[in-house]
Protein backbone atom coordinates (compact mmCIF):
# COMPACT_ATOMS: atom_id res chain seq x y z
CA UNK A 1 -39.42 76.62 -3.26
CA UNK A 2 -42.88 75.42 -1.90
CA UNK A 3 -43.47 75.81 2.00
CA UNK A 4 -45.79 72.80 2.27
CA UNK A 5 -45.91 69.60 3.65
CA UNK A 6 -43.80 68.01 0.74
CA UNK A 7 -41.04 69.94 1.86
CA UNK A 8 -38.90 68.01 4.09
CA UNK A 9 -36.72 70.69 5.26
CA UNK A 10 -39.74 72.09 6.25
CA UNK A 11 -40.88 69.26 7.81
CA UNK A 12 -37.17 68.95 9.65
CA UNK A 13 -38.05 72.33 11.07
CA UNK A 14 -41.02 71.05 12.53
CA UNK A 15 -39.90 68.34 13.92
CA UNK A 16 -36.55 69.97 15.55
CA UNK A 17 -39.13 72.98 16.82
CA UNK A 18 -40.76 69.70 18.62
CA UNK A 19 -37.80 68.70 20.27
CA UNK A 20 -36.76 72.27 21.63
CA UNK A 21 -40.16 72.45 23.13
CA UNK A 22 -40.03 69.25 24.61
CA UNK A 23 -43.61 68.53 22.68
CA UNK A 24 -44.45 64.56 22.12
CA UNK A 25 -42.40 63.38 19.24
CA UNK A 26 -44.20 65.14 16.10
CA UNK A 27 -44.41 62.34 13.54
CA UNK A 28 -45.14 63.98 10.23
CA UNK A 29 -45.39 60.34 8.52
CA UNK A 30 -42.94 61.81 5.50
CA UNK A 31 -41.19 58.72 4.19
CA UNK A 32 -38.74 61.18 2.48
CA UNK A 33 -35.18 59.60 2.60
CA UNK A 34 -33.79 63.19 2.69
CA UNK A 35 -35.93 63.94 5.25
CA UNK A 36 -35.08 61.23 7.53
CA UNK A 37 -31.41 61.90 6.70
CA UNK A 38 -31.59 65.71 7.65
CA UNK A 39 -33.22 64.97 11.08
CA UNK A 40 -31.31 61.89 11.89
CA UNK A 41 -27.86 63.92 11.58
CA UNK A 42 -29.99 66.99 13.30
CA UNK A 43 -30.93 65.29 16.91
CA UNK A 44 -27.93 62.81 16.42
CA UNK A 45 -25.42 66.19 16.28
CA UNK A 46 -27.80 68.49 18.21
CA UNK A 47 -25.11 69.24 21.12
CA UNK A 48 -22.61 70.41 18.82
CA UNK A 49 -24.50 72.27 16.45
CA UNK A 50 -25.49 74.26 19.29
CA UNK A 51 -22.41 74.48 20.37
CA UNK A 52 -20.80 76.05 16.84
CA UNK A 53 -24.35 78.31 16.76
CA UNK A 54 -23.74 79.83 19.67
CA UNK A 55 -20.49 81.54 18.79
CA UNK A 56 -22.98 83.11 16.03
CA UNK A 57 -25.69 84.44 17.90
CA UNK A 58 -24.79 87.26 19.49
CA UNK A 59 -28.79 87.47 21.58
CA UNK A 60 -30.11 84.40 22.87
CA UNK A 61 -33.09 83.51 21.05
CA UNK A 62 -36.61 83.19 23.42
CA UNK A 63 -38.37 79.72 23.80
CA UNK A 64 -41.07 81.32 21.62
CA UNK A 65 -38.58 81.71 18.78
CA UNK A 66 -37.80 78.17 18.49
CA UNK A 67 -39.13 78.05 15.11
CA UNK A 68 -36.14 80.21 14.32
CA UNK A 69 -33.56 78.31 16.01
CA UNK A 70 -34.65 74.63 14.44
CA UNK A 71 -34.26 76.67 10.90
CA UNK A 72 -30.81 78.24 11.99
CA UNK A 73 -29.74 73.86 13.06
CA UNK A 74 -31.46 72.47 10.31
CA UNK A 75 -29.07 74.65 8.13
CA UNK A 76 -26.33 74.35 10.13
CA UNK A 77 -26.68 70.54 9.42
CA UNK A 78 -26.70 70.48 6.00
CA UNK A 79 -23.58 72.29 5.84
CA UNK A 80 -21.50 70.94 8.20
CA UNK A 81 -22.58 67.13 8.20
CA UNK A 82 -24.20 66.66 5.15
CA UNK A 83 -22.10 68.24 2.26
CA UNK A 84 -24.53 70.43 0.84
CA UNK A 85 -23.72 72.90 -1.19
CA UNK A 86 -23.53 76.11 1.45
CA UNK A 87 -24.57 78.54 -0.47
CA UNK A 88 -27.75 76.25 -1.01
CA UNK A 89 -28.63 75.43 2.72
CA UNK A 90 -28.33 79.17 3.61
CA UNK A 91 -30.41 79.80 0.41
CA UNK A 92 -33.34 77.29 1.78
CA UNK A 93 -33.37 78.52 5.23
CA UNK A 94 -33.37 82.28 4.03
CA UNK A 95 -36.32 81.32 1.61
CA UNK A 96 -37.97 79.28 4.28
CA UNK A 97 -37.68 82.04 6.60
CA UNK A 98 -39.52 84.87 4.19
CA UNK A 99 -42.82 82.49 4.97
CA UNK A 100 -42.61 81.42 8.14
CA UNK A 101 -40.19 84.29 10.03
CA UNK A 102 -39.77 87.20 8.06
CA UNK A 103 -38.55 89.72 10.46
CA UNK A 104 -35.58 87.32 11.33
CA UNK A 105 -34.23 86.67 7.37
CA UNK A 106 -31.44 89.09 7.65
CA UNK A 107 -30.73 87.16 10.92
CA UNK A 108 -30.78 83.68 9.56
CA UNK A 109 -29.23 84.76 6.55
CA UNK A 110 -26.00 86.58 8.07
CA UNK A 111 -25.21 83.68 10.78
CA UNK A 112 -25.74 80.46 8.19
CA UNK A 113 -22.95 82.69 5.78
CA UNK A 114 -20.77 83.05 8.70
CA UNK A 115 -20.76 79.51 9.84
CA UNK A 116 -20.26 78.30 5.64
CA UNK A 117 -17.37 80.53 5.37
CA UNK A 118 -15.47 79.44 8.96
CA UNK A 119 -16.38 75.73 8.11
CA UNK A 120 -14.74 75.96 4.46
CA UNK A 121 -11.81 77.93 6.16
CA UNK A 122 -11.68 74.32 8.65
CA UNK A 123 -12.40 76.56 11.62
CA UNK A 124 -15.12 74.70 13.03
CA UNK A 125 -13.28 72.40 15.30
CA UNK A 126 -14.34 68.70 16.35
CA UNK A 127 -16.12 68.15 19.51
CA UNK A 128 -16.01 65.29 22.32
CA UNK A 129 -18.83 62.87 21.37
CA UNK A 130 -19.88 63.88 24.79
CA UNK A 131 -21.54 67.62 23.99
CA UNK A 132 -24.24 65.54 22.24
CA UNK A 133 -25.66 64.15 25.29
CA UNK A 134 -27.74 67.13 27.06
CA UNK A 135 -25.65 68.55 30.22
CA UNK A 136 -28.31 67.73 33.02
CA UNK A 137 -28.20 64.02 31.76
CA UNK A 138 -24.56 63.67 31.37
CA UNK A 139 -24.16 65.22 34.25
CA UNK A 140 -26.61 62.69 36.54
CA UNK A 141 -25.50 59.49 34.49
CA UNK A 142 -21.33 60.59 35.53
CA UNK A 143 -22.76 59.21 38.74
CA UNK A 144 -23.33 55.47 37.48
CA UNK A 145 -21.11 55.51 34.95
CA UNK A 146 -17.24 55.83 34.09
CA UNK A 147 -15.94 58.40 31.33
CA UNK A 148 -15.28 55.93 29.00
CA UNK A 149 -18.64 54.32 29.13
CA UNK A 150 -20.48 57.47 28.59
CA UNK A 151 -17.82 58.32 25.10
CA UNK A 152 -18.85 54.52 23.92
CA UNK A 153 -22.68 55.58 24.70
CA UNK A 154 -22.68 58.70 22.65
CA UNK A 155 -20.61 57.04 19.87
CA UNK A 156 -23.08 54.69 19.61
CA UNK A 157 -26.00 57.56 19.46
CA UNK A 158 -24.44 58.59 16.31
CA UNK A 159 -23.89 55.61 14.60
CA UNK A 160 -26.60 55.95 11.59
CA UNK A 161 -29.00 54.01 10.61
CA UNK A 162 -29.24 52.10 14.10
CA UNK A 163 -29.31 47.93 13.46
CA UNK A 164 -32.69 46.35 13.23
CA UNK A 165 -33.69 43.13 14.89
CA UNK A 166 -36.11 40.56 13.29
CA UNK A 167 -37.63 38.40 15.84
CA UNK A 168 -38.49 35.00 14.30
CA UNK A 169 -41.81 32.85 14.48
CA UNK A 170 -40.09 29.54 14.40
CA UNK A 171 -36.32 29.41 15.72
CA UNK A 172 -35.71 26.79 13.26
CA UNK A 173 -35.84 28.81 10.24
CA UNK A 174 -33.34 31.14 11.43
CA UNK A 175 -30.62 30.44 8.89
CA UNK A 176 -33.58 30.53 6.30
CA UNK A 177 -34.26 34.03 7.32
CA UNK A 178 -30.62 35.03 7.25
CA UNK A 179 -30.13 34.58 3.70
CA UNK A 180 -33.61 35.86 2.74
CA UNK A 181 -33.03 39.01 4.31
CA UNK A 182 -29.69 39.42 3.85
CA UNK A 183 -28.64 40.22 7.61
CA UNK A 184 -26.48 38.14 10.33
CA UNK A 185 -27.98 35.64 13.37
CA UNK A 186 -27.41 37.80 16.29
CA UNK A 187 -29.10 36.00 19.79
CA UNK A 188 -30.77 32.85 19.54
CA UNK A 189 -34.06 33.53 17.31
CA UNK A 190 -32.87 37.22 15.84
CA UNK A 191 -31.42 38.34 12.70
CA UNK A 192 -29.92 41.94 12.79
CA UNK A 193 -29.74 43.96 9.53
CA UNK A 194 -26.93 46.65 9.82
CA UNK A 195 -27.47 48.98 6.94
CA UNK A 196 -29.60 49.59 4.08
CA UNK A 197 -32.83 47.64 4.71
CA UNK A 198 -35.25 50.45 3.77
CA UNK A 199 -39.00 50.32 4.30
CA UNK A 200 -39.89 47.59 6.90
CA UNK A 201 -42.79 46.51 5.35
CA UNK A 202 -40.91 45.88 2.35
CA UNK A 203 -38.36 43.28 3.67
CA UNK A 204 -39.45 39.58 2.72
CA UNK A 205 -41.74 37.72 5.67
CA UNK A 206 -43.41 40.87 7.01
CA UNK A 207 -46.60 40.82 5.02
CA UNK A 208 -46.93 36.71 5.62
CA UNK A 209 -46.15 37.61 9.49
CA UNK A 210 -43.37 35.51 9.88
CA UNK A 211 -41.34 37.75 12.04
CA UNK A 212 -41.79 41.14 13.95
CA UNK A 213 -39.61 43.87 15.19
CA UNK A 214 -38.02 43.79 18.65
CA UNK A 215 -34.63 44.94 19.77
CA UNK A 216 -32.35 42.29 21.43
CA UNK A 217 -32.64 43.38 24.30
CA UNK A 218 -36.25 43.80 24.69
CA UNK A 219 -36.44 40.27 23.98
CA UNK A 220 -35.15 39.16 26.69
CA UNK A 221 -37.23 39.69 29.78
CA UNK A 222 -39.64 36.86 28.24
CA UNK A 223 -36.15 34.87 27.50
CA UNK A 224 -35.52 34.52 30.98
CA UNK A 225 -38.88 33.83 32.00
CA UNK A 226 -39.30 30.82 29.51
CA UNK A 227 -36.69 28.60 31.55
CA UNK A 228 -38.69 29.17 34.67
CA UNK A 229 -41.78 28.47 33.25
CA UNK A 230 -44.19 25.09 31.92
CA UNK A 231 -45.55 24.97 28.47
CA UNK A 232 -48.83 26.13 28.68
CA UNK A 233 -48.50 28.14 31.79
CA UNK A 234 -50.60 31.09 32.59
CA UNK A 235 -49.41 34.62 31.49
CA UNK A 236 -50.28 37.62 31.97
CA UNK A 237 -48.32 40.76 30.25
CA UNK A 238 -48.89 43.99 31.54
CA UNK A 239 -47.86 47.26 29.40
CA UNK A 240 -48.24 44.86 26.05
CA UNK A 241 -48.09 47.09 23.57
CA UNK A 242 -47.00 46.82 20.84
CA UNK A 243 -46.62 43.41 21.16
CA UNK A 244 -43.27 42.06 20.62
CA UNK A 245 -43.57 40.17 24.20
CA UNK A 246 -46.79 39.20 23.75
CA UNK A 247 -45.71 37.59 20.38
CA UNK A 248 -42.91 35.81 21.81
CA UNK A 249 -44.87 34.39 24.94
CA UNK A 250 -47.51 33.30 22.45
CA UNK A 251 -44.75 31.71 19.94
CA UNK A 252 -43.78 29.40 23.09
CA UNK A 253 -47.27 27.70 23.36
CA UNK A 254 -48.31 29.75 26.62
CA UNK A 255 -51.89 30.82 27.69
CA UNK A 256 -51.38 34.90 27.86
CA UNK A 257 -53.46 37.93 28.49
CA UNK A 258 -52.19 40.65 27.14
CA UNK A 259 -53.24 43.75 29.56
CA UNK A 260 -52.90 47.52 28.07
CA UNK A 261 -54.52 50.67 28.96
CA UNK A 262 -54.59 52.93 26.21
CA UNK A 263 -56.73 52.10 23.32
CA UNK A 264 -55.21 53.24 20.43
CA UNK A 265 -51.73 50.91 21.51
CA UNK A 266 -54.00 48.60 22.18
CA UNK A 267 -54.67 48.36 18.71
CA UNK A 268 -51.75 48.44 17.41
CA UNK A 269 -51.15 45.48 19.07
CA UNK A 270 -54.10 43.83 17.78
CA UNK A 271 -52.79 44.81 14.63
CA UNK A 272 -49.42 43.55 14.87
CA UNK A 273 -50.52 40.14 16.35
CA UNK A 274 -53.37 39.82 13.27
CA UNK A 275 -49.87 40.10 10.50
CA UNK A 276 -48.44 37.65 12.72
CA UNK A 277 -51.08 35.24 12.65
CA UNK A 278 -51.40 34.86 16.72
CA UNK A 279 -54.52 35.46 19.59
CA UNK A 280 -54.21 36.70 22.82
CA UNK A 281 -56.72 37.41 25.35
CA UNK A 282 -56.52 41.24 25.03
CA UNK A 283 -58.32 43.17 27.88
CA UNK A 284 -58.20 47.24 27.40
CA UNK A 285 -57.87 48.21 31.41
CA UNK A 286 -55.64 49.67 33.50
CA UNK A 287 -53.43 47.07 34.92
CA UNK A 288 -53.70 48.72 38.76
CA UNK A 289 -57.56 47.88 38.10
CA UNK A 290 -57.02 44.22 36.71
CA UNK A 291 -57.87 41.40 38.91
CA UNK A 292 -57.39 38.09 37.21
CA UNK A 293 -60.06 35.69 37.71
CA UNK A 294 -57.39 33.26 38.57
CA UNK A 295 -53.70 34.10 39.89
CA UNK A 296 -51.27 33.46 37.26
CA UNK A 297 -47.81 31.42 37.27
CA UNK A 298 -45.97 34.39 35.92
CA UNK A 299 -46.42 38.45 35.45
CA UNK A 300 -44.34 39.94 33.02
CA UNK A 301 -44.37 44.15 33.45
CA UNK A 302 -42.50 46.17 31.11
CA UNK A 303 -43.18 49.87 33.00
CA UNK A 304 -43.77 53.03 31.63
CA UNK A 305 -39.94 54.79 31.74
CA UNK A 306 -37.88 57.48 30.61
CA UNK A 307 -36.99 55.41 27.59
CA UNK A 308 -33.49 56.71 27.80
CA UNK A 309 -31.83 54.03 27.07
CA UNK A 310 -33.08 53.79 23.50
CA UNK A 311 -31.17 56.66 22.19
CA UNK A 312 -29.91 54.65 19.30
CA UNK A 313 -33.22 54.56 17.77
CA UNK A 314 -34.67 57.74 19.63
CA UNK A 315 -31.81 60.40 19.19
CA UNK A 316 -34.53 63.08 20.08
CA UNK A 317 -35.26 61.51 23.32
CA UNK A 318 -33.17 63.20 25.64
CA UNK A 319 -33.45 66.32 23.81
CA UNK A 320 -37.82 66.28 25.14
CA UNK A 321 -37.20 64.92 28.37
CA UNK A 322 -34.90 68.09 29.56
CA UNK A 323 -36.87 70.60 27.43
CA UNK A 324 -40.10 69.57 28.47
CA UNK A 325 -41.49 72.10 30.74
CA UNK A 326 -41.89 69.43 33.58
CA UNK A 327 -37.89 69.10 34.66
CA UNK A 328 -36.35 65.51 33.92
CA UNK A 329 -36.21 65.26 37.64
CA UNK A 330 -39.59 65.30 37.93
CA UNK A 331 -40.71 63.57 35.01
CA UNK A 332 -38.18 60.55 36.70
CA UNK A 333 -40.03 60.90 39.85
CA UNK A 334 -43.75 60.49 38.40
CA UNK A 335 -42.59 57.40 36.76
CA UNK A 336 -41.07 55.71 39.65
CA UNK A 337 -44.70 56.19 41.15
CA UNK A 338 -46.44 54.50 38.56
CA UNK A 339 -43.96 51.91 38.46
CA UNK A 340 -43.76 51.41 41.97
CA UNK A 341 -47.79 51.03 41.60
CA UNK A 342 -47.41 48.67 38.96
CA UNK A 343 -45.09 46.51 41.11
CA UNK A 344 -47.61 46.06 43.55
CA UNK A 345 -50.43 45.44 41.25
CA UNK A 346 -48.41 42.63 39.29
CA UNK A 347 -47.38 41.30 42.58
CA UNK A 348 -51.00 40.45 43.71
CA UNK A 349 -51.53 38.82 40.12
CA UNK A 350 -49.09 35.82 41.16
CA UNK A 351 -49.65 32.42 42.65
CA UNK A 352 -47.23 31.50 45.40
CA UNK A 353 -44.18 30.23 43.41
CA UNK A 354 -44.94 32.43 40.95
CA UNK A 355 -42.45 34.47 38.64
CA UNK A 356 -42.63 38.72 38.18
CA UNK A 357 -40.12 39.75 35.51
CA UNK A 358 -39.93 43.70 35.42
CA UNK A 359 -38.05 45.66 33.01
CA UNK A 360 -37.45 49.02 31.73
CA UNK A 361 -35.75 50.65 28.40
CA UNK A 362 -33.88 53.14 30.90
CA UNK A 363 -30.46 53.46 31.87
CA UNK A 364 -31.68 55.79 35.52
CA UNK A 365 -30.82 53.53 38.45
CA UNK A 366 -34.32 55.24 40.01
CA UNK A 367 -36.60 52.98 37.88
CA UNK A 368 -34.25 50.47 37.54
CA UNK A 369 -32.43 48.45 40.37
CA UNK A 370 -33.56 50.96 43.40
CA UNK A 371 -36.88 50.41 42.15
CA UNK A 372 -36.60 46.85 42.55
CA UNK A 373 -34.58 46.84 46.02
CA UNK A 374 -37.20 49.02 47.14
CA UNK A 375 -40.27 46.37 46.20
CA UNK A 376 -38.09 43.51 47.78
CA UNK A 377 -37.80 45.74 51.12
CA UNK A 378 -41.74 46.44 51.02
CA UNK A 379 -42.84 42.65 50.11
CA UNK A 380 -41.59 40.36 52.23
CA UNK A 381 -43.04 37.34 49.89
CA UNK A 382 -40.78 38.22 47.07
CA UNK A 383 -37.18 37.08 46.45
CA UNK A 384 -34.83 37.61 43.91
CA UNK A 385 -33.94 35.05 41.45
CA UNK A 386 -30.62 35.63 40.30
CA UNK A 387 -29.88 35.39 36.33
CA UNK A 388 -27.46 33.61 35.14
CA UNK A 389 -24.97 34.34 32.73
CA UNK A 390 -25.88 31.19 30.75
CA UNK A 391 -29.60 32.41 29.97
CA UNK A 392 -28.72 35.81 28.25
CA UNK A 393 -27.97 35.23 24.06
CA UNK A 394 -26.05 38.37 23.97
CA UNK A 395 -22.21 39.70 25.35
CA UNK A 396 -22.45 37.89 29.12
CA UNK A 397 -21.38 41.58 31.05
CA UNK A 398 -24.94 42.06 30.82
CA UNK A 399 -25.38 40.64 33.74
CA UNK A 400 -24.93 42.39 37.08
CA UNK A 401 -23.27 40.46 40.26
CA UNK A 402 -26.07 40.76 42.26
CA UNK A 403 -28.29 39.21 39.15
CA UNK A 404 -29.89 41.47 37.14
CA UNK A 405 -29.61 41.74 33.58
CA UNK A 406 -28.09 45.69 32.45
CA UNK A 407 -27.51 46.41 28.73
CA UNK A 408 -26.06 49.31 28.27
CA UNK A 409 -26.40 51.14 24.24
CA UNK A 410 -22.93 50.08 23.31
CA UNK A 411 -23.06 46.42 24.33
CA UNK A 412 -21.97 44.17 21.35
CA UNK A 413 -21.03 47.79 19.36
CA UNK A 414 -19.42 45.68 16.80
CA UNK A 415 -23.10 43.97 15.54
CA UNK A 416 -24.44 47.81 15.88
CA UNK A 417 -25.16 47.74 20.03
CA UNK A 418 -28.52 47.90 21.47
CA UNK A 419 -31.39 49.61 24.07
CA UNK A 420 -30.44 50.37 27.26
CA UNK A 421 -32.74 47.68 29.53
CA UNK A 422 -32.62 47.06 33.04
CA UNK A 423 -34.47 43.67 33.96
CA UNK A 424 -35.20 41.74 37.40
CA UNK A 425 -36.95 38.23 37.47
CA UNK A 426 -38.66 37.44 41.56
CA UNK A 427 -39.96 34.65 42.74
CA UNK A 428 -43.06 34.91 45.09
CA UNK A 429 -42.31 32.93 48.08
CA UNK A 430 -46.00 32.09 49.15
């Protein structure tokens, strides 16, 4: 066995090593389906393969041995979840380990043969869907949320691969692009695709840009905007990469700048609008330094956030934000700063009767509806403007009493669920 880059359960190591550290998501661009497979079922079943490790490991390994613990799960994986052979798993660890940790091969060795002989003796016992989730977030989200909520959540987490939405160009063609792609009309311009559908950039339509990527959800902050809104109306979208709001605001025959900080996102949505055939006014700044040369008629802000609620599609996602170094306390806490900052800077963006539609992909009531209560209480022009059950395309629960749209992971579970969004629309008075 080679210890290279082809390898993926080297590559698995690596990227489980990332997640113990709490490093940005290491993207080792390895198309390998095993690959994909062995990490998916790694950070999907991370809770309880610690769990059954730790019965093993007699010394708690040190942060700097992390390395050794992602080769001890990645292991651990194969044989529990993924019905390979055990004495091959142990066999790949234990010759992964000679190169990369050789004073820990006994180690790895003795405690993968353990766990293969108590798993093919059925003493490894099934676990509450619950010990995947890590203990400081399950713990804070008990708060907001009843038991059986959180079980439907981390269901959800593990359901593998997580549905794909197709966002289409022209509404119209929607049963078209069913039968072309083989998937089901979910929402009023989306096709999901449950299972199977393999490279993206294989599917029919995405090399002659007739349709992008967006999650249901995501779509619809610019949803409920459209039936506030004239044709040609001016928009500005704050946060706009990678594009899928842009896309749809420019789909709808609006005038939009598209407003994004970083550089490199920046061109990725460039990218993604150039496949798609559409132009926005793109301006590389940071939106708390934009001013508009005229005040717009709406402002749509999709903050920076925890992104928890898109487990589904980011099982490693809670994993970093509690392993980072910086607690997930704190790392909530510096976003509801820049969000709060955003707020205002959107807010002076508006003409009076203008709309401000902010959303996050988190499930934290911090950057969420406090967030927004919080604005309301500091700017006396803005209102909220309630949403009505009748404007969301997707299971009607999603909208709060007081208004707000909240999708929670496990909402229409039966089409495959989707991200976690919270979403306000305001009104500015004058």
């Amino acid at each position: 066995m080679s210890n290279n880059n082809s390898n993926p359960r080297v590559q698995a190591i690596k990227e489980i090593t990332g997640i113990l550290n709490g490093d940005n998501h290491y993207n080792p661009n390895n198309e390998d389906a095993f690959y994909r497979s062995l990490t998916g079922e790694a950070t999907r079943r991370l809770g309880e393969i610690n769990f059954y490790l730790k019965k093993y490991i007699k010394k708690p390994l040190k942060a700097d041995q992390n390395h050794i613990k992602a080769n001890l799960i990645i292991g651990a994986t194969q044989i529990i979840y993924m019905r390979v052979p055990s004495y091959a798993a142990v066999n790949d660890s234990v010759e992964i380990a000679k190169k990369n940790s050789p004073h820990h091969v006994k180690f790895i060795n003795a405690i993968l043969r353990e766990l293969s002989r108590d798993f093919e003796k059925n003493k490894i016992g099934q676990l509450s869907p619950l010990s995947n989730l890590p203990n400081e977030i399950l713990t804070k989200w008990k708060k907001m949320l009843n038991k059986k909520q959180l079980i439907e959540i981390a269901k959800q987490h593990l359901i593998t691969p997580p549905a794909l939405d197709i966002s289409l160009k022209k509404k119209e063609d929607i049963n078209k692009w069913k039968i072309a792609l083989k998937g089901e009309i979910f929402g009023s311009n989306n096709i999901r695709l449950v299972s199977n559908y393999g490279k993206i950039n294989n599917l029919s339509g995405y090399n002659d840009g007739k349709w992008w990527i967006q999650d249901i959800a995501a779509q619809l902050p610019v949803k409920i905007l459209l039936s506030k809104i004239k044709k040609n109306a001016n928009i500005i979208d704050l946060c706009a990469a990678p594009g899928g709001k842009t896309a749809q605001l420019l789909t709808n025959n609006l005038d939009v700048t598209s407003i994004e900080s970083n550089s490199k996102r920046a061109k990725i949505l460039e990218n993604n609008l150039n496949r798609l055939n559409l132009k926005t006014k793109l301006v590389i700044n940071n939106a708390n330094q934009y001013k508009p040369k005229k005040l717009a008629d709406a402002v749509l802000l999709d903050a920076p956030c925890t992104s928890s609620g898109t487990l589904r599609k980011n099982p490693d996602i809670l994993w970093r934000l509690v392993n980072n170094k910086n607690t997930y306390f704190s790392h909530i806490d510096s976003l509801i700063k820049i969000q709060s900052n955003l707020l205002d800077s959107a807010s002076k963006m508006l003409k009076p009767g203008g709309i401000l539609v902010y959303s996050v992909c988190s499930l934290e009531k911090e950057e969420g509806e406090n967030q927004i209560v919080d604005f309301i209480n500091k700017n006396s022009k803005f209102i909220l403007d309630p949403v009505k059950k009748m404007e969301v395309d997707i299971t009607k629960k999603a909208v709060t009493k007081e208004g707000f749209i909240k999708t929670l992971p496990f909402f229409n579970s039966e089409l495959g669920g989707m991200d976690g969004f919270f979403i306000a629309r305001l009104i500015k008075t004058n």
